[in-house]
Protein backbone atom coordinates (compact mmCIF):
# COMPACT_ATOMS: atom_id res chain seq x y z
CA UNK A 1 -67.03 -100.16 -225.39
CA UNK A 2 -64.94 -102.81 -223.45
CA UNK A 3 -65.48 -103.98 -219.94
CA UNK A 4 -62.26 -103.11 -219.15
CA UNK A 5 -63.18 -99.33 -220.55
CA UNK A 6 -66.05 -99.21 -218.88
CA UNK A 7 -64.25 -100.22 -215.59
CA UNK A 8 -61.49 -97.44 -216.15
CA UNK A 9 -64.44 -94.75 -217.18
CA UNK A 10 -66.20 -95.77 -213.98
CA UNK A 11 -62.93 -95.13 -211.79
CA UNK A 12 -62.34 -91.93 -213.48
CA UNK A 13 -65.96 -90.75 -213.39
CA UNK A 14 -65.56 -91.86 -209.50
CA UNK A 15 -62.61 -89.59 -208.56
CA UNK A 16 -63.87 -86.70 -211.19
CA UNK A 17 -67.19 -86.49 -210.14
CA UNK A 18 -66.22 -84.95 -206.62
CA UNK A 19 -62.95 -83.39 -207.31
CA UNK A 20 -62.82 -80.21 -209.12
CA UNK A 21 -61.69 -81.00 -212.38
CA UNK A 22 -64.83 -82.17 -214.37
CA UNK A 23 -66.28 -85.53 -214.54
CA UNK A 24 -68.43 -85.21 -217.74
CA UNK A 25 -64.79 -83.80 -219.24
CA UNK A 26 -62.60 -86.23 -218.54
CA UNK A 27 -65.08 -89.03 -219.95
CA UNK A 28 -64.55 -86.61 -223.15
CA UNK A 29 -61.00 -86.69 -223.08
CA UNK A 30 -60.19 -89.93 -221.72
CA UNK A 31 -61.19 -92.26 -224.67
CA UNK A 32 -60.09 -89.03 -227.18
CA UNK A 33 -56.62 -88.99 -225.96
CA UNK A 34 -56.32 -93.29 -225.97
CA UNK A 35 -57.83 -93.55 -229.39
CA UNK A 36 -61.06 -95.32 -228.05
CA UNK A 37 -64.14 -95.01 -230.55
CA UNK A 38 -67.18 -95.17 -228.61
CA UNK A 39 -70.18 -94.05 -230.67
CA UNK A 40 -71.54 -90.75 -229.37
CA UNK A 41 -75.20 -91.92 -228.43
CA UNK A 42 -73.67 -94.85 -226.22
CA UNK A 43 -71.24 -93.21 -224.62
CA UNK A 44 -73.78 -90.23 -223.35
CA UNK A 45 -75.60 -92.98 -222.08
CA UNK A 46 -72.40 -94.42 -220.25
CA UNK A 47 -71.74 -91.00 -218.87
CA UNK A 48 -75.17 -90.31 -216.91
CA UNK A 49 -75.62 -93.59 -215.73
CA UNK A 50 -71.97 -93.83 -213.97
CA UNK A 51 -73.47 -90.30 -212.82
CA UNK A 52 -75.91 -92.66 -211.22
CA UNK A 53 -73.32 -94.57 -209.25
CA UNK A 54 -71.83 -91.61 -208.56
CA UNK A 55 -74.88 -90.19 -207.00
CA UNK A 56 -75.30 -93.46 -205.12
CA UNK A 57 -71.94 -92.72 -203.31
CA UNK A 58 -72.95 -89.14 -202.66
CA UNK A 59 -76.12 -90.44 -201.03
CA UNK A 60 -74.74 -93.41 -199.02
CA UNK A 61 -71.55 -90.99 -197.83
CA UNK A 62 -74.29 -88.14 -197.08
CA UNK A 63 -77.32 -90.59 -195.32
CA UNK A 64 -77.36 -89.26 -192.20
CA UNK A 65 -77.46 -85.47 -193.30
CA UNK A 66 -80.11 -86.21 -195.57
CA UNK A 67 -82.37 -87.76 -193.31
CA UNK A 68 -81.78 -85.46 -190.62
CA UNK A 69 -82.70 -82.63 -193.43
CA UNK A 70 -85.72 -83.79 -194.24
CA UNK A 71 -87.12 -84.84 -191.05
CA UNK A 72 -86.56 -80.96 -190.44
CA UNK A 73 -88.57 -80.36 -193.11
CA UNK A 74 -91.60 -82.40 -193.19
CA UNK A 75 -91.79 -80.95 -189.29
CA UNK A 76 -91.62 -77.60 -190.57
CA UNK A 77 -94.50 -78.08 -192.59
CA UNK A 78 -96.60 -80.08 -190.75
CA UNK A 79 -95.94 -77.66 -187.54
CA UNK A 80 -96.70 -74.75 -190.41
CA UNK A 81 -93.47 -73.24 -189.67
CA UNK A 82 -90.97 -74.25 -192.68
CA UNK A 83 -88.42 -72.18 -191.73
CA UNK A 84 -88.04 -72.62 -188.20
CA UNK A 85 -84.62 -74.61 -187.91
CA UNK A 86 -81.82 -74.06 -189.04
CA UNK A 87 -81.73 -77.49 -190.97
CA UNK A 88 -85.26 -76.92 -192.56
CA UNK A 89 -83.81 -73.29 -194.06
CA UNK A 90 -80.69 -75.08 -195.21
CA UNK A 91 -83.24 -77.97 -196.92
CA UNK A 92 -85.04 -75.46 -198.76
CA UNK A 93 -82.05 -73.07 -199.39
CA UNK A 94 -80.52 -76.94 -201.66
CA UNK A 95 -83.58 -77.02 -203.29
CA UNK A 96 -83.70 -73.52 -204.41
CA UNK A 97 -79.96 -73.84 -205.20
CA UNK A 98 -81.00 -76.50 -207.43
CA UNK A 99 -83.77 -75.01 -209.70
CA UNK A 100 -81.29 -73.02 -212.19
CA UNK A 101 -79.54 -75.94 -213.26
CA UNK A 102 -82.57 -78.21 -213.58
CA UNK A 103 -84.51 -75.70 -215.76
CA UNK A 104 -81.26 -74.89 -217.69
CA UNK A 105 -80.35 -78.04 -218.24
CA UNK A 106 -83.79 -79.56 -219.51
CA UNK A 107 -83.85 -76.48 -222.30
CA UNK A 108 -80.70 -77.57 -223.22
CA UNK A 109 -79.96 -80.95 -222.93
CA UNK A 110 -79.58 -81.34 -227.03
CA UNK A 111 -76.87 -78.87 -227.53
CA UNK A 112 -75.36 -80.48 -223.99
CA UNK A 113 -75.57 -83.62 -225.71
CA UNK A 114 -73.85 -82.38 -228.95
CA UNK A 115 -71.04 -81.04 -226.54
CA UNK A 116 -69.68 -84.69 -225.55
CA UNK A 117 -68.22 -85.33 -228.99
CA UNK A 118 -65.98 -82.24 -229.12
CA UNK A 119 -63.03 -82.94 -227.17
CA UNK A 120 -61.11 -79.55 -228.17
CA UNK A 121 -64.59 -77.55 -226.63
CA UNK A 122 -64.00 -79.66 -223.52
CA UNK A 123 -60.52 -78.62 -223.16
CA UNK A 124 -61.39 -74.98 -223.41
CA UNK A 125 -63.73 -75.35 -220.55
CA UNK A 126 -61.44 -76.68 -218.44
CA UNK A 127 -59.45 -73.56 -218.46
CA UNK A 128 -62.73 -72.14 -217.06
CA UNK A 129 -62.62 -74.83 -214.50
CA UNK A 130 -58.98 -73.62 -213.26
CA UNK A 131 -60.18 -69.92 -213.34
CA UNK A 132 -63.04 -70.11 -211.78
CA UNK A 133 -60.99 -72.28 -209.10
CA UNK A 134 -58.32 -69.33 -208.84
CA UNK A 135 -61.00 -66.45 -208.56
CA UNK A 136 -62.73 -68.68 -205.35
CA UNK A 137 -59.01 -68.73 -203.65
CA UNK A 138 -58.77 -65.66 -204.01
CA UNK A 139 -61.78 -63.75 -203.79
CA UNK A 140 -63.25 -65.97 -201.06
CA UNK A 141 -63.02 -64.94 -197.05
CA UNK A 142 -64.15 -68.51 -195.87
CA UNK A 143 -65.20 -67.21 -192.66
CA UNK A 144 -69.09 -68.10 -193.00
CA UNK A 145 -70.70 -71.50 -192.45
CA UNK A 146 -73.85 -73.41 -193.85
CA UNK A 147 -75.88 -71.82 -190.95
CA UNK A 148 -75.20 -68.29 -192.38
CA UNK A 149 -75.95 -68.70 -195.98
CA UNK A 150 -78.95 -67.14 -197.28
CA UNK A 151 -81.24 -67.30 -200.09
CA UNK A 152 -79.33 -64.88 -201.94
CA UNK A 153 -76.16 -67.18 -201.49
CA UNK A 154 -78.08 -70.32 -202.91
CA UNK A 155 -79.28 -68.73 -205.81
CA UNK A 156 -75.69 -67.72 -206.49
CA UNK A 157 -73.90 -70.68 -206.00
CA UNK A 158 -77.69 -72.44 -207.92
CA UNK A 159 -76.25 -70.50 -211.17
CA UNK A 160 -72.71 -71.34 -210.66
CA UNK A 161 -74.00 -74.81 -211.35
CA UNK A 162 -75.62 -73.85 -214.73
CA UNK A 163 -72.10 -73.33 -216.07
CA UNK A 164 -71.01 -76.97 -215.41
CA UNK A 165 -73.74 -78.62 -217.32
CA UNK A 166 -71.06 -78.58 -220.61
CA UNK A 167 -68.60 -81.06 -220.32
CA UNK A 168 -64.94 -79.54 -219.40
CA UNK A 169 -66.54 -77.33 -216.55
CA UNK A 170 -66.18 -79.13 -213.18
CA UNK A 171 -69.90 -78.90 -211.49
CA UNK A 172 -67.98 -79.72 -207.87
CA UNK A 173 -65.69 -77.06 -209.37
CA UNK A 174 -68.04 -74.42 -210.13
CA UNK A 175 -70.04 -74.96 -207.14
CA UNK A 176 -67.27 -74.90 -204.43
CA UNK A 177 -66.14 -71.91 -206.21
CA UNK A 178 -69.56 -70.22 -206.31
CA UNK A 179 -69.34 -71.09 -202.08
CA UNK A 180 -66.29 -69.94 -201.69
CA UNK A 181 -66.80 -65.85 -203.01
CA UNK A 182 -69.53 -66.10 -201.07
CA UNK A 183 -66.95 -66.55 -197.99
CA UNK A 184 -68.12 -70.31 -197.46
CA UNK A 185 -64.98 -72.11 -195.92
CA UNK A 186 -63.60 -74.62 -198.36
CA UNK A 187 -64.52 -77.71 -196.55
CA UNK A 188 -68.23 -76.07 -196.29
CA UNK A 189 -68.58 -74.79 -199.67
CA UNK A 190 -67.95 -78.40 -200.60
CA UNK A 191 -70.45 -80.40 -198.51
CA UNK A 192 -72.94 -77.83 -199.64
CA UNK A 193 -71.86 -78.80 -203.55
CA UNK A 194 -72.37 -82.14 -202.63
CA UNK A 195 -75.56 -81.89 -201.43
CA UNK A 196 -76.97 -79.34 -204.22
CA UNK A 197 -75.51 -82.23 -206.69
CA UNK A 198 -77.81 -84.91 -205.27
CA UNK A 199 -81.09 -83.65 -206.99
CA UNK A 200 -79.71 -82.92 -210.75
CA UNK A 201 -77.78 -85.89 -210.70
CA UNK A 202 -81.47 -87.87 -209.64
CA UNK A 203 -82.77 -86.40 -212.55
CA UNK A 204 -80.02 -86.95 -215.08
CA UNK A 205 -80.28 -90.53 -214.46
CA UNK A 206 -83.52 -91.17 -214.34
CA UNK A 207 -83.39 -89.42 -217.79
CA UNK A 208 -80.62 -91.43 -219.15
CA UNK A 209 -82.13 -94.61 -217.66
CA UNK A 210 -84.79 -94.58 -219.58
CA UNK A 211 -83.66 -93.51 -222.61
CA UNK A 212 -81.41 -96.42 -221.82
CA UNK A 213 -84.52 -98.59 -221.18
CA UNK A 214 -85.75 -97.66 -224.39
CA UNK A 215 -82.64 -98.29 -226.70
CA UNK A 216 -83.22 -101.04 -228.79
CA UNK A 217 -79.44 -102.84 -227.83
CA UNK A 218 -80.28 -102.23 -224.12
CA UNK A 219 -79.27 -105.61 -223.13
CA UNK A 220 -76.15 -106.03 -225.04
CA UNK A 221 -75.04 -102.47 -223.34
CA UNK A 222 -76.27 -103.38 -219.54
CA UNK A 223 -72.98 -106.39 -219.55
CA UNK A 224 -70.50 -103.24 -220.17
CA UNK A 225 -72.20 -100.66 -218.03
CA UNK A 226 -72.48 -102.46 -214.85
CA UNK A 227 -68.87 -102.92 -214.21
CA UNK A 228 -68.41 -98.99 -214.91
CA UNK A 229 -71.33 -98.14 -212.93
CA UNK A 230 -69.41 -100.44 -209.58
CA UNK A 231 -66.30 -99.10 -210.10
CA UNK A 232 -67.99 -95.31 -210.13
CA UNK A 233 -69.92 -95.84 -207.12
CA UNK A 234 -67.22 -97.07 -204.97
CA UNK A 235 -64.17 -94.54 -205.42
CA UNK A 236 -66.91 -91.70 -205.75
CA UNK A 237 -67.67 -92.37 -202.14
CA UNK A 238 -63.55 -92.18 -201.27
CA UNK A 239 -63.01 -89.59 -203.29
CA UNK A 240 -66.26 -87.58 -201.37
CA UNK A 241 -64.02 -88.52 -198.08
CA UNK A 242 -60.48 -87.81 -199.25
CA UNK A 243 -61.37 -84.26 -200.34
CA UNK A 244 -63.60 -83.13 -197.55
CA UNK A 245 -60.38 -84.11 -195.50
CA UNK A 246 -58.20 -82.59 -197.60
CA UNK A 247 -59.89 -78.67 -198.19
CA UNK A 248 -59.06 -78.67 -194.25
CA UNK A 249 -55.76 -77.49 -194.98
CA UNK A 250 -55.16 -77.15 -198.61
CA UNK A 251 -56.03 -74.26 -201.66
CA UNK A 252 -57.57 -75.60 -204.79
CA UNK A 253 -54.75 -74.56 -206.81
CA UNK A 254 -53.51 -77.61 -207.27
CA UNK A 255 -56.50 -78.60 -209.03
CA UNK A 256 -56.41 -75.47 -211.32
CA UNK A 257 -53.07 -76.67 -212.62
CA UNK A 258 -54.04 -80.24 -213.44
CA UNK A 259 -57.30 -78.68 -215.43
CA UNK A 260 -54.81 -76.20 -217.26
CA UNK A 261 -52.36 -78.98 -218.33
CA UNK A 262 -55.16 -81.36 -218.96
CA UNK A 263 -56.50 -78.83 -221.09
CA UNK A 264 -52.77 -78.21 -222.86
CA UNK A 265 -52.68 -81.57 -223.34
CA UNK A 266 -55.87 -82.37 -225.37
CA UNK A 267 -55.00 -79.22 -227.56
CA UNK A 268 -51.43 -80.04 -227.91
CA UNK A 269 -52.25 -83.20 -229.38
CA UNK A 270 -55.47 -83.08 -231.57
């Protein structure tokens, strides 16, 4: 891997990561479709740690919600009444919405990491992507906010992030769409995706750091990933603010087209 490719993975990892149409895909595709050959083990190690920068953006963009959460919390429990606020349910309700995916994904993460090498696999997930993004626009009500969703509603939209742990399914995807049948507005359903992403994206990274740590060509790969993992972290954090501002007043169809023809595309030509 380049620094340039590593720059251009990081932007696309940046503006994937948060809209709809799969990250962990795209890094796939990306260097399939441009004839890049980027040995498997490196580039799985690329892809988490721009996941990292990614998760820095989603952190700096969400500070102020975070801290507000768990100050909530840590009152809750030392008052001995978790559930007393409406921001210390809505703390525990992301942490139960995280579990599935975090078990899931540790049983896994072998076959997951098998996945990234099979661009025509990752192209028939995205067609899941766009369908899942369809059923959510249609399906959905939006007429509930994060103050009404209960544990049942977690654990639902928890699962709909088990899907996206295969490259090709868009977690922000699955997740918005899991909020969405459950009548979340599209703006909410989002933020909550955001949020729930925070703690499997923590431990992703830590994983892939150190497996990083312990390759033995660690510091001829840090020169290359550091540009990718800048580039990441800054248009993640636009991209968070573009499409908060933009579910206001817009359907996610537009997204399940590009997945579909994205899709199209890698199968057309391989």
């Amino acid at each position: 891997m380049t620094v340039l490719q590593s720059i251009l993975l990081g932007v696309i990892q940046g503006l994937t990561e948060f809209l709809p149409i799969s990250s962990s895909g795209h890094l796939v595709i990306v260097p399939y479709l441009l004839g890049w050959h980027i040995p498997a083990t490196d580039a799985f190690k690329f892809d988490v740690l721009v996941q990292v920068a990614t998760l820095v953006a989603v952190i700096a963009y969400f500070w102020n919600d975070l801290i507000a959460l768990a100050k909530a919390m840590l009152l809750g429990l030392k008052n001995k009444s978790p559930m007393k606020t409406p921001q210390a349910r809505l703390g525990w309700k992301l942490i139960l919405a995280t579990i599935p995916a975090g078990i899931i994904g540790l049983l896994l993460k072998e076959t997951v990491e098998n996945t990234f090498a099979n661009p025509k696999l990752t192209a028939s997930a995205l067609f899941l992507t766009a369908t899942l993004l369809i059923i959510a626009e249609r399906v959905g009500k939006r007429d509930r906010n994060l103050e009404q969703l209960d544990w049942k509603d977690a654990l639902w939209i928890g699962f709909s992030q088990v899907i996206a742990i295969f490259p090709g399914v868009s977690r922000s995807g699955a997740t918005i769409a899991g909020g969405m049948t459950r009548d979340l507005g599209r703006p909410t359903a989002a933020r909550f995706s955001f949020l729930i992403s925070i703690p499997i994206m923590l431990a992703a990274g830590l994983s892939a750091t150190y497996d990083l740590i312990r390759s033995p060509n660690v510091l001829q790969l840090l020169p290359t990933f550091i540009p990718g993992f800048i580039s990441a972290a800054v248009v993640g954090y636009l991209a968070i603010h573009w499409l908060l501002r933009f579910l206001v007043g817009h359907p996610l169809y537009i997204f399940a087209v590009y997945c579909t023809v994205m899709g199209l595309l890698v199968i057309v030509s391989s």
